[in-house]
PDB file of N, CA and C in Angstrom:
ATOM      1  N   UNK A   1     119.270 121.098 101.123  1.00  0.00           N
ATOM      2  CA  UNK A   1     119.124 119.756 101.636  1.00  0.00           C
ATOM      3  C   UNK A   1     120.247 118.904 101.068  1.00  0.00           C
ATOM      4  N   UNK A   2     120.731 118.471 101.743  1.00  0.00           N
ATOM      5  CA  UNK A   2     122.235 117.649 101.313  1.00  0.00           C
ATOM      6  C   UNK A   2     121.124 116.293 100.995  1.00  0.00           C
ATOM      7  N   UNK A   3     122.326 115.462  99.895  1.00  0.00           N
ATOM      8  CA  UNK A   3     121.806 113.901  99.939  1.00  0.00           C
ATOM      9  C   UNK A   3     121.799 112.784 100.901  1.00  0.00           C
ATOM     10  N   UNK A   4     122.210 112.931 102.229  1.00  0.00           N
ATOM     11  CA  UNK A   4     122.542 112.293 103.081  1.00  0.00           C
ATOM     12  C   UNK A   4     121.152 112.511 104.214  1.00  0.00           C
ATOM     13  N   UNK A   5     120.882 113.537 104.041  1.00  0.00           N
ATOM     14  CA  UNK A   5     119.543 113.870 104.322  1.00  0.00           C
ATOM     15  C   UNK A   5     118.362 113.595 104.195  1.00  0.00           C
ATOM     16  N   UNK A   6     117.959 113.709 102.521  1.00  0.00           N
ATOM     17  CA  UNK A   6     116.998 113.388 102.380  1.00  0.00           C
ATOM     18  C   UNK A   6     116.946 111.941 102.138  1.00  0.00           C
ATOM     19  N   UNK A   7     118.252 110.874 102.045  1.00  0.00           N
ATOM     20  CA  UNK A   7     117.874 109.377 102.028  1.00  0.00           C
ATOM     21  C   UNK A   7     117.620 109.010 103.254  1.00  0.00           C
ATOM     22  N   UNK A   8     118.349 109.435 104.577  1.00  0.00           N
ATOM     23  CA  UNK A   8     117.718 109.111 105.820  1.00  0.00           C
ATOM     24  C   UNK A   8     115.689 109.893 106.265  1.00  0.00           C
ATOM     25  N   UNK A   9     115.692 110.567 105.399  1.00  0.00           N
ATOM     26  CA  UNK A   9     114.485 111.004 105.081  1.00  0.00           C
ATOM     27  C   UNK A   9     113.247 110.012 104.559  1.00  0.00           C
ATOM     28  N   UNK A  10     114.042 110.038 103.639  1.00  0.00           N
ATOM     29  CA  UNK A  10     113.382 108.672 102.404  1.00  0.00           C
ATOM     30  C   UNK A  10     113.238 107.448 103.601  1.00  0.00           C
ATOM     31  N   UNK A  11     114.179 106.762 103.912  1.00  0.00           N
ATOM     32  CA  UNK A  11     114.471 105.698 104.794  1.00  0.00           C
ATOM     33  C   UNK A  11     113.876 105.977 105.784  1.00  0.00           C
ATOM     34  N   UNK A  12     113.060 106.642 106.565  1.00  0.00           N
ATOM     35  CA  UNK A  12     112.773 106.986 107.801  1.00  0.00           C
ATOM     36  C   UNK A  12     110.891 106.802 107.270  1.00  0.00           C
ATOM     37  N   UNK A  13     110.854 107.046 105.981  1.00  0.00           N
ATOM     38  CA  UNK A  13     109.211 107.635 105.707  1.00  0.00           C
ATOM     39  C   UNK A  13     109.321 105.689 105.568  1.00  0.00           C
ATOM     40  N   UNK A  14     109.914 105.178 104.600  1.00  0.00           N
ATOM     41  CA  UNK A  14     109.737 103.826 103.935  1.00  0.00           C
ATOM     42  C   UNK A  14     109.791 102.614 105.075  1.00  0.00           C
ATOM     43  N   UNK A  15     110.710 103.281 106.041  1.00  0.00           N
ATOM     44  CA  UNK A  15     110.534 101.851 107.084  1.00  0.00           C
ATOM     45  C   UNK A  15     109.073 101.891 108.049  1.00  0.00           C
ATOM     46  N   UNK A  16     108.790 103.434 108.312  1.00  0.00           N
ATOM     47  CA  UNK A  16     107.409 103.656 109.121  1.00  0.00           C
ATOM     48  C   UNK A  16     106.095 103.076 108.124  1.00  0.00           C
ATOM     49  N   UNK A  17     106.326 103.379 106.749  1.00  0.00           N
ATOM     50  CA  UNK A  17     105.149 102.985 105.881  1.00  0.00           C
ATOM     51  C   UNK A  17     104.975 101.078 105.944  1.00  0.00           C
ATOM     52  N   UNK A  18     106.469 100.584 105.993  1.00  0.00           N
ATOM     53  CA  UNK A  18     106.278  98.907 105.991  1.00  0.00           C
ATOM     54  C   UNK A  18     106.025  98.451 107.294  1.00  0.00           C
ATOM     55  N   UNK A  19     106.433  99.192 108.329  1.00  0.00           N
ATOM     56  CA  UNK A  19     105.988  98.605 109.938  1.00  0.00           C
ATOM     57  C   UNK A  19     104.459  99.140 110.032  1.00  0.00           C
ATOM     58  N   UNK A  20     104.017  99.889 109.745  1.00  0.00           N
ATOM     59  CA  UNK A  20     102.251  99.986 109.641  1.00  0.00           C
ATOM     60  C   UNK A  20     101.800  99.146 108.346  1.00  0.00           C
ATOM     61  N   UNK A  21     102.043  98.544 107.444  1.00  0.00           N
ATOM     62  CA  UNK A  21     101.375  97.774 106.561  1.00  0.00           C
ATOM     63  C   UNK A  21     101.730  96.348 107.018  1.00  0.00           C
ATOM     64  N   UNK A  22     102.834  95.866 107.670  1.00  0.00           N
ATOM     65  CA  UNK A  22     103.178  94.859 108.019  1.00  0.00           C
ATOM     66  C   UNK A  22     101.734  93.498 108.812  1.00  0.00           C
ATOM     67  N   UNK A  23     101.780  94.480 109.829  1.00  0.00           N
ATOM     68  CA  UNK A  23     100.319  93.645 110.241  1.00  0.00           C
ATOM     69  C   UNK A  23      99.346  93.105 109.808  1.00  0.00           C
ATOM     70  N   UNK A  24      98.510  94.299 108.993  1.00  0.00           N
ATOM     71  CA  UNK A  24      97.411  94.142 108.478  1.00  0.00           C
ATOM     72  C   UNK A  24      97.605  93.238 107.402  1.00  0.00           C
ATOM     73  N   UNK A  25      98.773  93.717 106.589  1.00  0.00           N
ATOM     74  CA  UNK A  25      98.959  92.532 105.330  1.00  0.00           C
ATOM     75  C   UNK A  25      98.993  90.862 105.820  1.00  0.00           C
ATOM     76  N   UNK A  26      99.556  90.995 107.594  1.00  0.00           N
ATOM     77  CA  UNK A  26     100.262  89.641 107.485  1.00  0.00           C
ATOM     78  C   UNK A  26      98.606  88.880 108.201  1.00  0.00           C
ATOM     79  N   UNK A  27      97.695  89.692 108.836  1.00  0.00           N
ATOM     80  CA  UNK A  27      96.212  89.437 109.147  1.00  0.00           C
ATOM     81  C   UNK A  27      95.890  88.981 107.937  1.00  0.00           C
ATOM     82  N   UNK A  28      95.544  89.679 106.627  1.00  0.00           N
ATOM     83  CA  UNK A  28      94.865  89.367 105.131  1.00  0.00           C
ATOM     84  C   UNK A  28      95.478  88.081 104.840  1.00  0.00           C
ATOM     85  N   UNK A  29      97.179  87.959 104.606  1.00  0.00           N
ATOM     86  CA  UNK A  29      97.704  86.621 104.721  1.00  0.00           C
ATOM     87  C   UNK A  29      96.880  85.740 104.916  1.00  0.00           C
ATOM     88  N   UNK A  30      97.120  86.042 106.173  1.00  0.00           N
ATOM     89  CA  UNK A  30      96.888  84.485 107.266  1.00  0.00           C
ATOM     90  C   UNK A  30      95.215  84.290 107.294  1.00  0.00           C
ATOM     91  N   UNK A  31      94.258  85.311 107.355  1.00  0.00           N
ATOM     92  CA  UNK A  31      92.808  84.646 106.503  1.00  0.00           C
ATOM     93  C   UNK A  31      92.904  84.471 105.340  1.00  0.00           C
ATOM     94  N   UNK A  32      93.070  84.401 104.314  1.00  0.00           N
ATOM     95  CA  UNK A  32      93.391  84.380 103.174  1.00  0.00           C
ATOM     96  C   UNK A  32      93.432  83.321 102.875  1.00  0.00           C
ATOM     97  N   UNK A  33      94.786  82.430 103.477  1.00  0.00           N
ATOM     98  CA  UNK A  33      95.330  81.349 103.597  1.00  0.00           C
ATOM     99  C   UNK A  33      94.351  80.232 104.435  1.00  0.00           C
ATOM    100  N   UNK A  34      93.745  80.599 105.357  1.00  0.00           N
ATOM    101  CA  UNK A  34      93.034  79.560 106.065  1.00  0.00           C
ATOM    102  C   UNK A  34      91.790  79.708 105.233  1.00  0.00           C
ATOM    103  N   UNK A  35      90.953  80.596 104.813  1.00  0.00           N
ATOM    104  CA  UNK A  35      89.408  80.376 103.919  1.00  0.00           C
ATOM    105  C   UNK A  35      89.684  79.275 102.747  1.00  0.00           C
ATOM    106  N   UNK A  36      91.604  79.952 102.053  1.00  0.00           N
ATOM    107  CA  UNK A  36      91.441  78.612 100.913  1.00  0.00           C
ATOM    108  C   UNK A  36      91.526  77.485 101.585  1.00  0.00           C
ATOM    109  N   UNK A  37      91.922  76.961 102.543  1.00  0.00           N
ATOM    110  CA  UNK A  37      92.514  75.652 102.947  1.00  0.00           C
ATOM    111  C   UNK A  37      91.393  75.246 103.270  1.00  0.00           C
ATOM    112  N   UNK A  38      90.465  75.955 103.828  1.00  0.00           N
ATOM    113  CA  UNK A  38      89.069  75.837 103.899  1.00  0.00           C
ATOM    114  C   UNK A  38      88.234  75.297 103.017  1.00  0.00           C
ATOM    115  N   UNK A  39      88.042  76.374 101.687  1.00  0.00           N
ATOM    116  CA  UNK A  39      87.628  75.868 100.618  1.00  0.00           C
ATOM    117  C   UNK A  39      87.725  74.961  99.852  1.00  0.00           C
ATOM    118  N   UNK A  40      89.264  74.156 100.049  1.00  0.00           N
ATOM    119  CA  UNK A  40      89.784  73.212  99.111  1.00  0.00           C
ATOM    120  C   UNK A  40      89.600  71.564 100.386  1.00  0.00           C
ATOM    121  N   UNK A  41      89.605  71.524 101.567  1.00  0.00           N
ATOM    122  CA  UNK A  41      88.685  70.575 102.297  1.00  0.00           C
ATOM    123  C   UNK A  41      88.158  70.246 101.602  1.00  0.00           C
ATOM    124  N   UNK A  42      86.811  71.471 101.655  1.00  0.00           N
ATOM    125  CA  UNK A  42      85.036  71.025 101.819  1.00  0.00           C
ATOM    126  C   UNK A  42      84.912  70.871 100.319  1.00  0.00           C
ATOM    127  N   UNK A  43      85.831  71.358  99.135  1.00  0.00           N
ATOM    128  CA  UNK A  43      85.497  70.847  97.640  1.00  0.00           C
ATOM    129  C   UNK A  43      84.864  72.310  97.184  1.00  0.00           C
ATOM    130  N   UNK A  44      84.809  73.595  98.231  1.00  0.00           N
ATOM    131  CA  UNK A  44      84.173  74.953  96.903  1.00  0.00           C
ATOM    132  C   UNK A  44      84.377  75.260  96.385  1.00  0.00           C
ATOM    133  N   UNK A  45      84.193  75.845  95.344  1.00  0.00           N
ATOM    134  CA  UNK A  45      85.082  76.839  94.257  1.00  0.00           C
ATOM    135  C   UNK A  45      84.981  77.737  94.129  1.00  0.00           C
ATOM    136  N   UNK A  46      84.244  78.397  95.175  1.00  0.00           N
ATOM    137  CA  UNK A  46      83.830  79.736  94.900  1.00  0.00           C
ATOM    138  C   UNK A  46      84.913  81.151  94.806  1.00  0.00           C
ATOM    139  N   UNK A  47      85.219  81.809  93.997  1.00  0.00           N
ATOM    140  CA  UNK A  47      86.577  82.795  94.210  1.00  0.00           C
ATOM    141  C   UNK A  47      86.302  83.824  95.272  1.00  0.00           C
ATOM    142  N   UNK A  48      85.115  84.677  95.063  1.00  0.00           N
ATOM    143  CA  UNK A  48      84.476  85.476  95.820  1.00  0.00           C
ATOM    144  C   UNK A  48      84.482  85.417  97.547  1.00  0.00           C
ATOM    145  N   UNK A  49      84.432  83.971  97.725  1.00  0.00           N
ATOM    146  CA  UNK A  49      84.172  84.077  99.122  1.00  0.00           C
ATOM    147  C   UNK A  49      85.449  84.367 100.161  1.00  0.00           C
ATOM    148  N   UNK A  50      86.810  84.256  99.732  1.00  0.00           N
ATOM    149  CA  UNK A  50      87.358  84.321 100.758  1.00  0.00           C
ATOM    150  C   UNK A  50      87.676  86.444 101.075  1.00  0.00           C
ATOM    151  N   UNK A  51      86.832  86.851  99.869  1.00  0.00           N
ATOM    152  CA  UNK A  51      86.715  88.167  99.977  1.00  0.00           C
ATOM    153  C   UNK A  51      86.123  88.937 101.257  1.00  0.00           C
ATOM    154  N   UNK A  52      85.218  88.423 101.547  1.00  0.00           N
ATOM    155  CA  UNK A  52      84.458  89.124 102.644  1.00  0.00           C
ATOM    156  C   UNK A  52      85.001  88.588 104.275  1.00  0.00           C
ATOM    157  N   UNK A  53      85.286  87.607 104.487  1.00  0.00           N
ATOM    158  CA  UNK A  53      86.104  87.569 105.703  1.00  0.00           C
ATOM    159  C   UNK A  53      87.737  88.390 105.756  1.00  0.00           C
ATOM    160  N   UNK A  54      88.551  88.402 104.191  1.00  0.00           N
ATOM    161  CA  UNK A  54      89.799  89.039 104.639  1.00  0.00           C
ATOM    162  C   UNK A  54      88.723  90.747 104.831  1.00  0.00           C
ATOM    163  N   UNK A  55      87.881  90.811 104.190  1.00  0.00           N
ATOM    164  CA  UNK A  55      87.737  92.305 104.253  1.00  0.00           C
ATOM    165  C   UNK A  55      87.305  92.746 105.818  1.00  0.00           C
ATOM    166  N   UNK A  56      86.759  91.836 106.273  1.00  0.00           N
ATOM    167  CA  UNK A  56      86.785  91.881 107.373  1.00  0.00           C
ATOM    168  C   UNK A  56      87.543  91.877 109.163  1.00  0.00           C
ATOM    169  N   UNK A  57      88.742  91.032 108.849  1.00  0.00           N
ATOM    170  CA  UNK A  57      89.515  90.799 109.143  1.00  0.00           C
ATOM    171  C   UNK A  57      90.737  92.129 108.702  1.00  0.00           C
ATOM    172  N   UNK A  58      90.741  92.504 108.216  1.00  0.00           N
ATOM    173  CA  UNK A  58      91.878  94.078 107.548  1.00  0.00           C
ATOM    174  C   UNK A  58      91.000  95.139 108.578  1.00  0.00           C
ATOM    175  N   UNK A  59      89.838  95.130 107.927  1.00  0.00           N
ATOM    176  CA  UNK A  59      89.260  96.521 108.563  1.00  0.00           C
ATOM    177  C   UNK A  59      88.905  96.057 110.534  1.00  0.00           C
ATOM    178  N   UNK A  60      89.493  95.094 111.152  1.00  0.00           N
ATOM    179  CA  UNK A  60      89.336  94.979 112.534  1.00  0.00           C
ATOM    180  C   UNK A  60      90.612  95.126 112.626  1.00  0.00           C
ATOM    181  N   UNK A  61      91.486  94.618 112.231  1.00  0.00           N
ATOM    182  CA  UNK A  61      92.750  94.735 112.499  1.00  0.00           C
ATOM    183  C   UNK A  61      92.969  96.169 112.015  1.00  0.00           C
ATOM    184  N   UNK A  62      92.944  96.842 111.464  1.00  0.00           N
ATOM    185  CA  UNK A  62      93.033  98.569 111.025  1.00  0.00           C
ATOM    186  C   UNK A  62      92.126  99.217 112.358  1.00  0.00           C
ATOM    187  N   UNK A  63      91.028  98.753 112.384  1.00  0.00           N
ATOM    188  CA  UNK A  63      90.251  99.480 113.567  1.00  0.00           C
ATOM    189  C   UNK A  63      91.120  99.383 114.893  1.00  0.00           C
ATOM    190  N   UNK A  64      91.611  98.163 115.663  1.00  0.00           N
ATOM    191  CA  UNK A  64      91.958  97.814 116.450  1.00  0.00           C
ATOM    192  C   UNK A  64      93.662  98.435 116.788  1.00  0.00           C
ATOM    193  N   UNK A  65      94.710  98.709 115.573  1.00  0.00           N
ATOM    194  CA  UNK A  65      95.692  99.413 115.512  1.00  0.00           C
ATOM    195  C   UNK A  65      95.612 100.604 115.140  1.00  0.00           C
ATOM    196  N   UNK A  66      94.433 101.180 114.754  1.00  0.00           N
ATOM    197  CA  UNK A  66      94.414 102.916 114.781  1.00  0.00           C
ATOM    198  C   UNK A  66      94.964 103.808 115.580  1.00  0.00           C
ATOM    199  N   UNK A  67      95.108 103.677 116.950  1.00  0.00           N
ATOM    200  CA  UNK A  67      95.592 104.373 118.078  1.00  0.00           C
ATOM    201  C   UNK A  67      97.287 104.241 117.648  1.00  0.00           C
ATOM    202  N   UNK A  68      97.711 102.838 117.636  1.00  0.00           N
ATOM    203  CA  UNK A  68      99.205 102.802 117.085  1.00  0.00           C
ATOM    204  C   UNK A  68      99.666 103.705 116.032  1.00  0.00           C
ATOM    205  N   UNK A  69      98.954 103.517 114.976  1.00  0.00           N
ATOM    206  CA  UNK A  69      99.221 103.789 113.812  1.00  0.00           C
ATOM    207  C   UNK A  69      99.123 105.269 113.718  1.00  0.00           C
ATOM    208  N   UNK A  70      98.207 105.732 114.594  1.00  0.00           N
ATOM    209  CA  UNK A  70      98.496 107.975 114.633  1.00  0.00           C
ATOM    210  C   UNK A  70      99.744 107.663 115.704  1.00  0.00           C
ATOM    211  N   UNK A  71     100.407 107.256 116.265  1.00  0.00           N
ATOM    212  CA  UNK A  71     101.203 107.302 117.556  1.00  0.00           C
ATOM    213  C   UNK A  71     102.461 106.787 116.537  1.00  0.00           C
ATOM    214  N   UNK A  72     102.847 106.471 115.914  1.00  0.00           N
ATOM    215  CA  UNK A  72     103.443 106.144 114.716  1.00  0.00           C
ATOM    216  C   UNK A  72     103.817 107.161 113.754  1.00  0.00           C
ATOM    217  N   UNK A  73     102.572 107.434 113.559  1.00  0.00           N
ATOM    218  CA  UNK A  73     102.866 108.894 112.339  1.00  0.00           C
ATOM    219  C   UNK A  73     102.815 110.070 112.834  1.00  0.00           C
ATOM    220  N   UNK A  74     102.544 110.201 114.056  1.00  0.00           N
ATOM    221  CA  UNK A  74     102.481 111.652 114.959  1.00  0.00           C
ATOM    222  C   UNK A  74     104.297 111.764 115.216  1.00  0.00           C
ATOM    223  N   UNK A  75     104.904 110.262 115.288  1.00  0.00           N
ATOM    224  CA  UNK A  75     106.473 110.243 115.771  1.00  0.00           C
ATOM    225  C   UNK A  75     106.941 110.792 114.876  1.00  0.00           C
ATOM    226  N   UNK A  76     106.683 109.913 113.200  1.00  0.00           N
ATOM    227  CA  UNK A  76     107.328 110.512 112.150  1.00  0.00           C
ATOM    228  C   UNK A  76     107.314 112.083 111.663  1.00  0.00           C
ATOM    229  N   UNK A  77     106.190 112.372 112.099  1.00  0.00           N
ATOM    230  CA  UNK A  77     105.938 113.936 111.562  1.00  0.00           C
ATOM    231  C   UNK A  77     106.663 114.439 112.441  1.00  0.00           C
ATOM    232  N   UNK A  78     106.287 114.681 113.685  1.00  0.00           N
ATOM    233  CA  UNK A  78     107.548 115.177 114.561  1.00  0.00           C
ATOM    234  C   UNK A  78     109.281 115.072 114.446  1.00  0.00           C
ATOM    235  N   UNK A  79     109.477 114.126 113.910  1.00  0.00           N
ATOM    236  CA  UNK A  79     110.986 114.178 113.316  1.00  0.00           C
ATOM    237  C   UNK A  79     111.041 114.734 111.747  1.00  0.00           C
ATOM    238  N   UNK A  80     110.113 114.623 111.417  1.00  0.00           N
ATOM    239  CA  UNK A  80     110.174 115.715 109.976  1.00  0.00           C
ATOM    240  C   UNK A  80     109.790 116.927 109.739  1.00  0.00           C
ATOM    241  N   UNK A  81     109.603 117.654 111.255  1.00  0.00           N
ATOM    242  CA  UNK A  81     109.370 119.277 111.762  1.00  0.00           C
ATOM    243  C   UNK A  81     110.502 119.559 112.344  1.00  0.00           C
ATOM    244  N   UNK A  82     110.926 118.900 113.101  1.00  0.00           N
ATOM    245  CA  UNK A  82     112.280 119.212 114.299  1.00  0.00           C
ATOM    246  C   UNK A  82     113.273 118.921 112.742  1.00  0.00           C
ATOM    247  N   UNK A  83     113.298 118.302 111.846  1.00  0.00           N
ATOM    248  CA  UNK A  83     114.175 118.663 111.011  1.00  0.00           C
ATOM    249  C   UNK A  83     114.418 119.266 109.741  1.00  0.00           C
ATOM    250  N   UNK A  84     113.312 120.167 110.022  1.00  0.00           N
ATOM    251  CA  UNK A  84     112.686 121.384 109.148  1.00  0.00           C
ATOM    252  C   UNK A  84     114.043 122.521 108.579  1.00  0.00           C
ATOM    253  N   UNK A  85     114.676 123.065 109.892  1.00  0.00           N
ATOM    254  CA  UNK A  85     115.685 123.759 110.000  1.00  0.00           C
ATOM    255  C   UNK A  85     117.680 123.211 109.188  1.00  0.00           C
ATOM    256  N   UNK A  86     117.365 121.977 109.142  1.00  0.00           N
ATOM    257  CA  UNK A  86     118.489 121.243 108.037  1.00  0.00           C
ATOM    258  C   UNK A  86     117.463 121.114 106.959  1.00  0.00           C
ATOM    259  N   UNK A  87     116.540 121.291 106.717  1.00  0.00           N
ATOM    260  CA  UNK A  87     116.210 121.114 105.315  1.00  0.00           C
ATOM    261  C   UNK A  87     116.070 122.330 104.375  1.00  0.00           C
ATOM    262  N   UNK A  88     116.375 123.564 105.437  1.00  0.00           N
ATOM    263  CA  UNK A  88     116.397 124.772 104.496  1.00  0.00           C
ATOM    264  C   UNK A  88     118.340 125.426 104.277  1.00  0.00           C
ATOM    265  N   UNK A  89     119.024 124.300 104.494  1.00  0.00           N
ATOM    266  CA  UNK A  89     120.205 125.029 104.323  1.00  0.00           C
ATOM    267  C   UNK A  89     120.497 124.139 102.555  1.00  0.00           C
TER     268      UNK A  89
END
């Protein structure tokens, strides 16, 4: 395996891993951000609470991009089989 290889390797796994976390993180964000703005309105203090809506909000947004996200990593694996044959020289 030459080095030119395995960094487009590296680079190929690291950009597919941040375009599938991208979403969901930027969903958790953005509830996240509106429960505090929420909380700090109405005067709560509660830390706990903006827990259960992001958790909620991640796991719909994960449910809802599942189909993407194997269609995504089914691409990547497929380019890291078809280049199976440069990785044994």
């Amino acid at each position: 395996m030459t080095p030119e290889l395995a960094i487009d390797l590296f680079r190929a796994a690291l950009t597919t891993a941040l375009m599938l976390a991208s979403p969901v993180l930027a969903i958790a964000l953005t509830v996240g951000l509106t429960v505090s703005l929420f909380q700090t309105v109405i005067g709560l203090q509660e830390q706990t609470l903006s827990f259960v809506p992001k958790l909620l909000a991640v796991g719909g947004a994960a449910f809802v991009g599942l189909p993407w996200f194997l269609k995504v990593l089914a691409a990547l694996a497929l380019q890291l089989f078809t280049s199976l044959p440069e990785l044994a020289r």
